[in-house]
Protein backbone atom coordinates (compact mmCIF):
# COMPACT_ATOMS: atom_id res chain seq x y z
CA UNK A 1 38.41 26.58 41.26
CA UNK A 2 37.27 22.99 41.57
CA UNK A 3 34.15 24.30 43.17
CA UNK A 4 33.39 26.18 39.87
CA UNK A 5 33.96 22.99 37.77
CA UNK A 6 31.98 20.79 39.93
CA UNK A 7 28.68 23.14 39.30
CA UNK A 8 29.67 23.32 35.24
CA UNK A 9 29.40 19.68 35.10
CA UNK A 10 26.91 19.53 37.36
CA UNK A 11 24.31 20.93 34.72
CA UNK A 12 25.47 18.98 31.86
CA UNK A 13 23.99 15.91 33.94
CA UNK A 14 20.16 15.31 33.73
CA UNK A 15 17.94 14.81 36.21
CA UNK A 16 16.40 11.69 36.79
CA UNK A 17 13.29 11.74 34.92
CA UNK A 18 12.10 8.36 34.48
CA UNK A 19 12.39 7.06 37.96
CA UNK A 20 9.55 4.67 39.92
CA UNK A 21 9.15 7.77 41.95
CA UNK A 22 8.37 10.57 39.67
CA UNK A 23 6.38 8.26 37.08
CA UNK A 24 2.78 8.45 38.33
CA UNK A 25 3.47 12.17 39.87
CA UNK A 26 3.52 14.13 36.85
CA UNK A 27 1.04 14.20 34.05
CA UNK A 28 3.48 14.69 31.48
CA UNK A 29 5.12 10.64 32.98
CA UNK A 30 1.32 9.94 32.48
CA UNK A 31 1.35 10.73 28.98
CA UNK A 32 4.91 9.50 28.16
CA UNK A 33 3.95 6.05 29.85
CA UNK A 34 0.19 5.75 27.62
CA UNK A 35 2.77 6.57 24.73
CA UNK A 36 5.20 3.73 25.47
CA UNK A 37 1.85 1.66 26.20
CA UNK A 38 0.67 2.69 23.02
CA UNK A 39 3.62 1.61 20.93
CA UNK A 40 4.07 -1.79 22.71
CA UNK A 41 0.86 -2.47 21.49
CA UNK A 42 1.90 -2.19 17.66
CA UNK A 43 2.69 -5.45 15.59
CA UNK A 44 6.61 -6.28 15.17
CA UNK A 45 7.94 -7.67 12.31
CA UNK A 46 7.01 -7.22 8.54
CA UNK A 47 3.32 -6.73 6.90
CA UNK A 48 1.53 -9.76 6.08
CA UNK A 49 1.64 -9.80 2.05
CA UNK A 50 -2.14 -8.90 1.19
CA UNK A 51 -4.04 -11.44 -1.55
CA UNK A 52 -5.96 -9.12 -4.22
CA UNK A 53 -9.49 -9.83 -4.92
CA UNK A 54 -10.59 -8.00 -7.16
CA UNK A 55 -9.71 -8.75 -11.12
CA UNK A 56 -7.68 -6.67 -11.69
CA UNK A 57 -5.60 -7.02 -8.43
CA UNK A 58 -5.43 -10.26 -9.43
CA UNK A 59 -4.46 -9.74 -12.90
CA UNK A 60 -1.95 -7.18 -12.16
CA UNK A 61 -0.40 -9.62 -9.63
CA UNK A 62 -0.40 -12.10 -12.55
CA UNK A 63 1.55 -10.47 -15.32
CA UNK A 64 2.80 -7.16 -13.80
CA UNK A 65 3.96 -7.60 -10.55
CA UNK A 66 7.42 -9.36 -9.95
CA UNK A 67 9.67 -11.90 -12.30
CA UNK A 68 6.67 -13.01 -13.50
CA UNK A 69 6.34 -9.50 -15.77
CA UNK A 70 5.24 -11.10 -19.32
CA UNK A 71 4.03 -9.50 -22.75
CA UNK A 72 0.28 -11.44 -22.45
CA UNK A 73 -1.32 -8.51 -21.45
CA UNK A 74 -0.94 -6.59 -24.79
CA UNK A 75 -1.53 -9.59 -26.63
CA UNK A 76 -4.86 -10.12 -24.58
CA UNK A 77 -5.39 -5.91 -25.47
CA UNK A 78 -5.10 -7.14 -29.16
CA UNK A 79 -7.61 -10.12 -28.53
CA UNK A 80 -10.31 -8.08 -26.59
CA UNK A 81 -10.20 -5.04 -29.24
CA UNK A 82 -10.31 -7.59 -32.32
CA UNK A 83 -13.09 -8.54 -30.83
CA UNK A 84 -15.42 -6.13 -29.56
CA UNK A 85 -14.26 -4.15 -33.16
CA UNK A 86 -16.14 -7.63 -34.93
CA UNK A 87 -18.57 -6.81 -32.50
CA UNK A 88 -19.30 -4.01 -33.10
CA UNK A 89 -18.99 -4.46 -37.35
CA UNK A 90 -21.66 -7.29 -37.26
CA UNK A 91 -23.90 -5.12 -35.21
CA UNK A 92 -24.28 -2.38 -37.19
CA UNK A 93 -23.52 -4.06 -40.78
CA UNK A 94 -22.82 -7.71 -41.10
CA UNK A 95 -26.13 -8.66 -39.65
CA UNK A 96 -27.89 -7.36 -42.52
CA UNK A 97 -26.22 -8.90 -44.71
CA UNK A 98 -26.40 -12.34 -43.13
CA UNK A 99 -28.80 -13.89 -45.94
CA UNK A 100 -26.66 -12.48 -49.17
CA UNK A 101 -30.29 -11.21 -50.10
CA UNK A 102 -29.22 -7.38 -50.27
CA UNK A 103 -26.51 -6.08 -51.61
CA UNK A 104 -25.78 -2.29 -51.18
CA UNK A 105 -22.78 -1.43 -53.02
């Protein structure tokens, strides 16, 4: 009976896989070892925090991103339209009338 045991347990134990001996035999301990090569080469520790450069990265870092989350963005929205609105009103009809000479009403 002990005999019988001996061989049950005997499969529940792996073989040795990783050993000095069988690492450069097989091609499949080839390709685990360029894995584990592959992965010590990766960076530890967290991402460097990336600076925006463009405008709007910067702008967005400015008054969206973080505690400093503020309201100046709408009011610059309400700035920029006023003004390309005046803009656009002297182009196309306060120009004219620049001089008081005419008066279309």
């Amino acid at each position: 009976m002990s005999y019988i045991v001996k061989r049950q347990l005997s499969t529940l134990i792996p073989p040795k896989i990783a050993s000095a001996a069988t690492l450069g035999a097989t091609p499949g301990a080839k390709r685990l070892a360029s894995v584990v090569d592959f992965y010590k080469a990766l960076p530890r520790g967290p991402a460097p925090v990336s600076q925006p450069t463009s405008f709007f990265g910067r702008y967005s870092a400015k008054y969206f991103e973080g505690g400093n989350a503020s309201g100046a963005p709408l009011v610059h929205l309400i700035i920029g339209a006023f003004l390309i609105g005046y803009t656009l009103d002297y182009q196309f009809h306060l120009k004219h009338h620049k001089a008081g000479a005419e008066e279309h009403h």
